[in-house]
Protein backbone atom coordinates (compact mmCIF):
# COMPACT_ATOMS: atom_id res chain seq x y z
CA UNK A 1 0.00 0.00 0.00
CA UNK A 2 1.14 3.65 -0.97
CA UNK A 3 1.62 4.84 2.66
CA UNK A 4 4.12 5.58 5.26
CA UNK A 5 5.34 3.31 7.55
CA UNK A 6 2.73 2.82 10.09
CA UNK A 7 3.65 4.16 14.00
CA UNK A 8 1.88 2.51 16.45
CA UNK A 9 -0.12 4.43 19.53
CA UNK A 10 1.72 3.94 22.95
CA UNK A 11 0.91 0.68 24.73
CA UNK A 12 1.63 -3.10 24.24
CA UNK A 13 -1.03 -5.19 21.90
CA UNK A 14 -1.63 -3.23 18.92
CA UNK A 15 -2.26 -4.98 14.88
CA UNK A 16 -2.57 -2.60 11.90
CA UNK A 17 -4.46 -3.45 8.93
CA UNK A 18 -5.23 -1.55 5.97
CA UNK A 19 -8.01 0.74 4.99
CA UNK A 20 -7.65 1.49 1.68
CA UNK A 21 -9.33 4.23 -0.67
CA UNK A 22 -11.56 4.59 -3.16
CA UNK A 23 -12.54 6.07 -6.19
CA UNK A 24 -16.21 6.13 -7.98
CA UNK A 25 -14.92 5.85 -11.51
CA UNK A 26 -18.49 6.90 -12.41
CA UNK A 27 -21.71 7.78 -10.46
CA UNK A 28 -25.37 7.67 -12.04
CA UNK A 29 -28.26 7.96 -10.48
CA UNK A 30 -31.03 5.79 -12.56
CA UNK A 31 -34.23 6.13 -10.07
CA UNK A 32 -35.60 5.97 -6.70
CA UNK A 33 -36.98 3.22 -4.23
CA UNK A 34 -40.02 3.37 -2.66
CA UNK A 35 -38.70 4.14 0.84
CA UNK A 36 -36.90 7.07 -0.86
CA UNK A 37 -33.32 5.92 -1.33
CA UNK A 38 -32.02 6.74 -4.08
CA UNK A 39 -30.83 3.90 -7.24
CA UNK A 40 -27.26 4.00 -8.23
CA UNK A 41 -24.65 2.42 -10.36
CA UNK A 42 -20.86 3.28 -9.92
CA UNK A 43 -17.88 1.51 -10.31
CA UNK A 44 -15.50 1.15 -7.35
CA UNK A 45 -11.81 1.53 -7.65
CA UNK A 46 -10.03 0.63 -4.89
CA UNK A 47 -6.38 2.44 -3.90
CA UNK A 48 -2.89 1.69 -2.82
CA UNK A 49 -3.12 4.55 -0.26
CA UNK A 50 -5.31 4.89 2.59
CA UNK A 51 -5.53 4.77 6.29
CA UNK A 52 -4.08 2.24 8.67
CA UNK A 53 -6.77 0.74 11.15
CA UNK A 54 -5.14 -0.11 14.74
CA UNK A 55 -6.79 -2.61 17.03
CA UNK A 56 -6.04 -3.69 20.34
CA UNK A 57 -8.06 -6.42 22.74
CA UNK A 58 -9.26 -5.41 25.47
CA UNK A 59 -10.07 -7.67 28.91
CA UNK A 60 -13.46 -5.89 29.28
CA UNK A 61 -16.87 -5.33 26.57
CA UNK A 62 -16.18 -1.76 25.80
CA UNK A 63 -15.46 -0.34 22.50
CA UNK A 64 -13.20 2.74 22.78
CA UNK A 65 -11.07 5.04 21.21
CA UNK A 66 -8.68 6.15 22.92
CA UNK A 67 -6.83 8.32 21.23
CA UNK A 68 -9.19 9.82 18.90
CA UNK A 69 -8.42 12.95 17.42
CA UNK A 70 -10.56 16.29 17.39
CA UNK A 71 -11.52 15.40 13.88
CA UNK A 72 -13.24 11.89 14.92
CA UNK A 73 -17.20 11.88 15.16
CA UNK A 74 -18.05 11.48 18.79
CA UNK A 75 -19.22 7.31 19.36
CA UNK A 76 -22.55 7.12 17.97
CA UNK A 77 -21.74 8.25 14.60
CA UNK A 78 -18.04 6.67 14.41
CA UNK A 79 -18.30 4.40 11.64
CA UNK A 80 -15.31 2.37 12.94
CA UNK A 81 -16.73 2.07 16.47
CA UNK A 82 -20.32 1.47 15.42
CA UNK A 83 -18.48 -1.38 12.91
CA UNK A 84 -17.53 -2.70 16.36
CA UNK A 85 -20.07 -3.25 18.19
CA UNK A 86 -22.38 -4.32 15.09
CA UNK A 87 -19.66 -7.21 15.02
CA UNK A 88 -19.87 -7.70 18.74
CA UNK A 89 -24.00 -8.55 18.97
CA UNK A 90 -24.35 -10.22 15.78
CA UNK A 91 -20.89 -12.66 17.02
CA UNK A 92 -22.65 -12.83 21.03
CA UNK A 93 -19.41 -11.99 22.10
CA UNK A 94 -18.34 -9.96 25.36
CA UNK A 95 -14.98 -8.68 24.43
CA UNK A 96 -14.07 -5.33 23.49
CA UNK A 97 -11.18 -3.47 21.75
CA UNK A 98 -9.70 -0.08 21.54
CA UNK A 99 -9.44 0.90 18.07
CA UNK A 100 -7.11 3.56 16.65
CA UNK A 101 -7.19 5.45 12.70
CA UNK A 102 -4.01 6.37 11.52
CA UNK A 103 -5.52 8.80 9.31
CA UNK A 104 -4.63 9.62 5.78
CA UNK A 105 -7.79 9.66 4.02
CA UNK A 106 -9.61 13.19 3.98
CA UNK A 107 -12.30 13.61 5.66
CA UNK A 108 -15.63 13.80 3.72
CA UNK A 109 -13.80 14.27 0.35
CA UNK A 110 -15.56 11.33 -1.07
CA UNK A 111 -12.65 8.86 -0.92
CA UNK A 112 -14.93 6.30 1.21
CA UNK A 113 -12.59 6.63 4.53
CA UNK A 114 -15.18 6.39 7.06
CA UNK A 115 -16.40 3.13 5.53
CA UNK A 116 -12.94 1.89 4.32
CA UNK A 117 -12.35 1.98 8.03
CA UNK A 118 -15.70 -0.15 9.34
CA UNK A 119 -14.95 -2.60 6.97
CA UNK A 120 -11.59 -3.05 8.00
CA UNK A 121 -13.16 -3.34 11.88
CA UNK A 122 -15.47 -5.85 10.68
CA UNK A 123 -12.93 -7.96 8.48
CA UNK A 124 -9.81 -8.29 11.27
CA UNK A 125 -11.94 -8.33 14.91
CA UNK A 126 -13.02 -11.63 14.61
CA UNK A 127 -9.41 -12.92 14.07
CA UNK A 128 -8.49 -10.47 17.00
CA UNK A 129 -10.93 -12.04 19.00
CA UNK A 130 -10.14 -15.47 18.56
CA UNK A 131 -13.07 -16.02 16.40
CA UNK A 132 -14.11 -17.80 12.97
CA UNK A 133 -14.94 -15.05 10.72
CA UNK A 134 -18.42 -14.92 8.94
CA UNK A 135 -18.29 -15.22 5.22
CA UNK A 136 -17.82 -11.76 3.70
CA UNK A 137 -21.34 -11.56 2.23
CA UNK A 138 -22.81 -11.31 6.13
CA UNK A 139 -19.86 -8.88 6.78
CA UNK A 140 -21.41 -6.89 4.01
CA UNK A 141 -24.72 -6.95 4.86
CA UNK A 142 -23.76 -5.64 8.36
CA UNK A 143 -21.69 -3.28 6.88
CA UNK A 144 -24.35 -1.33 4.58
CA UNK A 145 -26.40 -0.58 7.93
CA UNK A 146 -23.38 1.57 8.56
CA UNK A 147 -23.11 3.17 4.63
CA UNK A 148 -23.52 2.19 0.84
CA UNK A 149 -20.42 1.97 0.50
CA UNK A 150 -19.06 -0.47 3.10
CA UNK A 151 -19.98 -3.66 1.11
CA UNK A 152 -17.09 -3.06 -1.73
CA UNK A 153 -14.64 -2.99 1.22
CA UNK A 154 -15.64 -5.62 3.48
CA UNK A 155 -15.30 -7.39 -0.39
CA UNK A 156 -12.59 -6.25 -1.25
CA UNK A 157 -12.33 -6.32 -4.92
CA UNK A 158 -12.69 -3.40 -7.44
CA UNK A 159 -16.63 -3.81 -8.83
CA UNK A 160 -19.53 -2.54 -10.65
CA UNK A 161 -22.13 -1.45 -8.19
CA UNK A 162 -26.30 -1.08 -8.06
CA UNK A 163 -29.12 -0.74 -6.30
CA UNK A 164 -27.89 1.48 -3.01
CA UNK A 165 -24.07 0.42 -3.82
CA UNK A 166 -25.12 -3.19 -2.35
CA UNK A 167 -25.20 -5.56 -5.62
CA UNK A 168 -21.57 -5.65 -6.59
CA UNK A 169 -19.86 -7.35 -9.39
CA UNK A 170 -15.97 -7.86 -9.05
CA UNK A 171 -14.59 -6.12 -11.62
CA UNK A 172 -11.19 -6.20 -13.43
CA UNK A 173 -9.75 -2.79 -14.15
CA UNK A 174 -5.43 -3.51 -14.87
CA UNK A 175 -3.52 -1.14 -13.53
CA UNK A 176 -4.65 2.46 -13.44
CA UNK A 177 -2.43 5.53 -12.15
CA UNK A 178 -4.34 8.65 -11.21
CA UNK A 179 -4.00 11.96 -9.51
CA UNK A 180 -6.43 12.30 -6.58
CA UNK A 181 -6.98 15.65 -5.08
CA UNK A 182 -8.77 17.39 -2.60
CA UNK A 183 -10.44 20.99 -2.81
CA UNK A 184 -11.55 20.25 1.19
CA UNK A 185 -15.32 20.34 0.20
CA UNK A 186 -17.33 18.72 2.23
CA UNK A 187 -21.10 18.92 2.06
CA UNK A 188 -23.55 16.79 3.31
CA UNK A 189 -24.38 13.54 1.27
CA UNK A 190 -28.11 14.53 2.04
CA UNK A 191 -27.86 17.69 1.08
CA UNK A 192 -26.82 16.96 -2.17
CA UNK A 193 -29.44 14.38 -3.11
CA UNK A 194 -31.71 16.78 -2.36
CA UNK A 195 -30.63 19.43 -4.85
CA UNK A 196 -32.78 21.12 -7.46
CA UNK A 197 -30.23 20.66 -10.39
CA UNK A 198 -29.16 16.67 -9.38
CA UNK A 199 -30.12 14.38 -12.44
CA UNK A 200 -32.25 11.61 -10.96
CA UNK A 201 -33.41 9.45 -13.83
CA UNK A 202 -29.96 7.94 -16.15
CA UNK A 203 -31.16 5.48 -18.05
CA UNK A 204 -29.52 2.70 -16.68
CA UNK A 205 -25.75 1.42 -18.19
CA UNK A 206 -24.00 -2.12 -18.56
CA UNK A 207 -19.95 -2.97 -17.67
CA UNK A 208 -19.42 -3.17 -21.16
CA UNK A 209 -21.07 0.87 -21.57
CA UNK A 210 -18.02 1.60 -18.62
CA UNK A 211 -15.24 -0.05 -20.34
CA UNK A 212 -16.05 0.87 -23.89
CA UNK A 213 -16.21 4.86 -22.41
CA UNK A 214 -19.92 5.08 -23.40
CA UNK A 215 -20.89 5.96 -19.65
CA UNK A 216 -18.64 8.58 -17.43
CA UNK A 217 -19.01 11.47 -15.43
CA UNK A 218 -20.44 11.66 -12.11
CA UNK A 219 -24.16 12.81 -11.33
CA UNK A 220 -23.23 15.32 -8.32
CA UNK A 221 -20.32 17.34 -10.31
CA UNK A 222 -22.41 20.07 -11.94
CA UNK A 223 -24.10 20.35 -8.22
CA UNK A 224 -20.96 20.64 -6.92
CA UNK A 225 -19.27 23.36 -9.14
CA UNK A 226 -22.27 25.55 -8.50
CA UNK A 227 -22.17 25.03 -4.88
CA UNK A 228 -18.31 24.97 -4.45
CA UNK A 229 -16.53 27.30 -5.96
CA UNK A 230 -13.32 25.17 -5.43
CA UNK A 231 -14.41 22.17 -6.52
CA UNK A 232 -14.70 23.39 -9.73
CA UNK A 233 -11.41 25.55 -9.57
CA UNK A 234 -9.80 22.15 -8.58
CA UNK A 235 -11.79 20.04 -11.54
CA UNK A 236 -10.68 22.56 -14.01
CA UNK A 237 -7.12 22.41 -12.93
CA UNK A 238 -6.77 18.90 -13.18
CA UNK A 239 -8.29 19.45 -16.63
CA UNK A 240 -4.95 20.15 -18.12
CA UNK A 241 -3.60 16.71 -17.94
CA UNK A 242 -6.93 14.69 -18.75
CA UNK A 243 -10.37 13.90 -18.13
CA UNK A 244 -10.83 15.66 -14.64
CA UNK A 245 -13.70 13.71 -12.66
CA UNK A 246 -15.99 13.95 -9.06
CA UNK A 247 -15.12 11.14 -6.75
CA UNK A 248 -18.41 9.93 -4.51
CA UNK A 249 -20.49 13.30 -2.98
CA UNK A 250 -17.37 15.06 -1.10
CA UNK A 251 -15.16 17.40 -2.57
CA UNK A 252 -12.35 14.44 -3.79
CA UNK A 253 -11.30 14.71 -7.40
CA UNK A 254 -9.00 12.46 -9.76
CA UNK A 255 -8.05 12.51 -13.22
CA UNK A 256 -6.70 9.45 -14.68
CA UNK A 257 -2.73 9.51 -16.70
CA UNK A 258 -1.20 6.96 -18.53
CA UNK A 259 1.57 6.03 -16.64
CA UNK A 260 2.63 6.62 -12.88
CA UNK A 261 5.84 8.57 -13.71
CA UNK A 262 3.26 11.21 -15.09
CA UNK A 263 0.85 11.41 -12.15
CA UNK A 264 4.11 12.00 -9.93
CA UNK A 265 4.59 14.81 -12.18
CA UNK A 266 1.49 16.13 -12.15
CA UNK A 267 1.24 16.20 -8.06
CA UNK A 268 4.23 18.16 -8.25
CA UNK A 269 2.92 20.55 -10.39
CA UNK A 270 -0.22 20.97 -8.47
CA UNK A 271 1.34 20.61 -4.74
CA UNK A 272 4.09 23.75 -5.52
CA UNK A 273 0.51 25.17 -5.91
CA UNK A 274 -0.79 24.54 -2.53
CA UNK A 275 -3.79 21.92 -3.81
CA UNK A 276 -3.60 18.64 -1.69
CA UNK A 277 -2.93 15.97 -3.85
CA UNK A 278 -1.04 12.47 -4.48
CA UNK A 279 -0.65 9.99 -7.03
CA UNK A 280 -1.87 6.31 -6.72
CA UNK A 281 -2.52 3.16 -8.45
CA UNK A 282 -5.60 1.33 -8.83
CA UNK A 283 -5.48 -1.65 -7.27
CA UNK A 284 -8.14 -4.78 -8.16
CA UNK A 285 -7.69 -6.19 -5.07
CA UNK A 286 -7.41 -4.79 -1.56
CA UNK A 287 -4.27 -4.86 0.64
CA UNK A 288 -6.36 -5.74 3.69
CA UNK A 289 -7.16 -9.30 1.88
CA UNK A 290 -3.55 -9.84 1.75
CA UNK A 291 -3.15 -8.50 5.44
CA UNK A 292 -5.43 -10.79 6.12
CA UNK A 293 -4.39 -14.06 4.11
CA UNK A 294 -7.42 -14.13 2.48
């Protein structure tokens, strides 16, 4: 994985395992449920950069983090601790852990950090708890009570995605480089769904519309420039070297180059102008499998 050398909090007992990134490659909206939520398809491509997940037993029940930073949600909306103690009930166990984010992935930029996170909770606690794991596909399902897109991690392959971002379909995508950046946008995902302009009715696409280029874009970008007047500073930046695209609902961006020798290049040239930024690869499989000799 594309990261620094992971530091471990003080204190005896810790493991570290992957939380890798994501990018939508593209987001459509195609219709609505009846209980309101909205249809999608998007395809997934996971990262070799992301966060580092850090989990330590503990002797008691209690789910904690201890050494959450003044960015974390407070417990009841902490994806990684609510990841926890969805695990916890659904296993009938009475152990706890302390869990610690070595944080790389921006906050609400549409990367999928928050969920990259719970699914890395509920791939590696059952191993740190001395239990059998459940097959991924009830990891999943527990998962997408937390988020949409939780399933695709807890999975861990690169897919083609439906419904709410449940039905996935592993999909093979080579290797991709890319320049992700973030403008630090962050509006609310329900927010967004609820704007005027947002296109609600795509007619809906196939894999083979995504790799033959017929299908691209992402529903919430012309939302998003109107709204955020950096988003679409940072989208037409990127513009210069390519096809500049939305990641997810946050203000994350990416344009895709042909080799990775040119998206170092490129985060050069935007980082000596103060945009966050970084190249990465795509990866079709997910470095917390291998963490986890899956």
């Amino acid at each position: 994985m594309n990261v620094p050398p992971a530091a471990p909090p003080e204190g005896e007992g810790w493991q570290a395992y992957p939380a890798p990134a994501k990018l939508n490659l593209f987001l459509a909206i195609t219709g609505r449920r009846a209980d309101g939520y909205h249809l999608l398809q998007t395809v997934f491509q996971l990262l070799d950069w992301g966060d580092t997940v850090w989990l330590r037993p503990r002797a008691d029940d209690r789910i904690c983090r201890p050494t959450a930073p003044a960015y974390a949600p407070e417990a009841g909306r902490d994806l990684a601790v609510r990841a926890a103690r969805q695990l916890q009930a659904a296993l009938g166990v009475r152990q706890g852990v302390d869990i610690h984010v070595e944080k790389r992935i921006p906050v609400g930029g549409g990367f999928g950090g928050g969920s990259s996170n719970a699914a890395t909770v509920l791939r590696a606690l059952p191993r740190l708890w001395g239990r059998p794991s459940p097959p991924p596909g009830q990891l999943a399902a527990l998962g997408l009570a937390l988020g949409a897109d939780v399933p695709v991690f807890v999975h861990g392959h690169s897919a083609w995605a439906e419904g709410v971002g449940e039905r996935l379909d592993p999909l093979a995508l080579g290797e991709r480089h890319y320049l992700v950046a973030d403008s630090g946008v962050s509006v609310p995902t329900a927010e967004l769904f609820q704007a005027p302009g947002l296109k609600r009715d795509t007619p809906p696409a196939t894999i083979a519309d995504f790799l033959s280029g017929a299908v691209h874009g992402n529903a919430f970008e012309p939302v998003l420039r109107q709204r955020a007047p950096l988003v679409a500073a940072l989208l037409d930046r990127l513009g210069a070297f390519g096809v500049a695209r939305l990641t997810g609902t946050g203000g994350g961006c990416f344009v895709e180059l042909p080799s990775r020798a040119e998206a170092e290049a490129a985060q050069r040239a935007l980082a000596a102008e103060g945009w966050a930024c970084r190249a990465c690869t795509g990866l079709d499989r997910s470095p917390l499998l291998a963490a986890l000799g899956a």
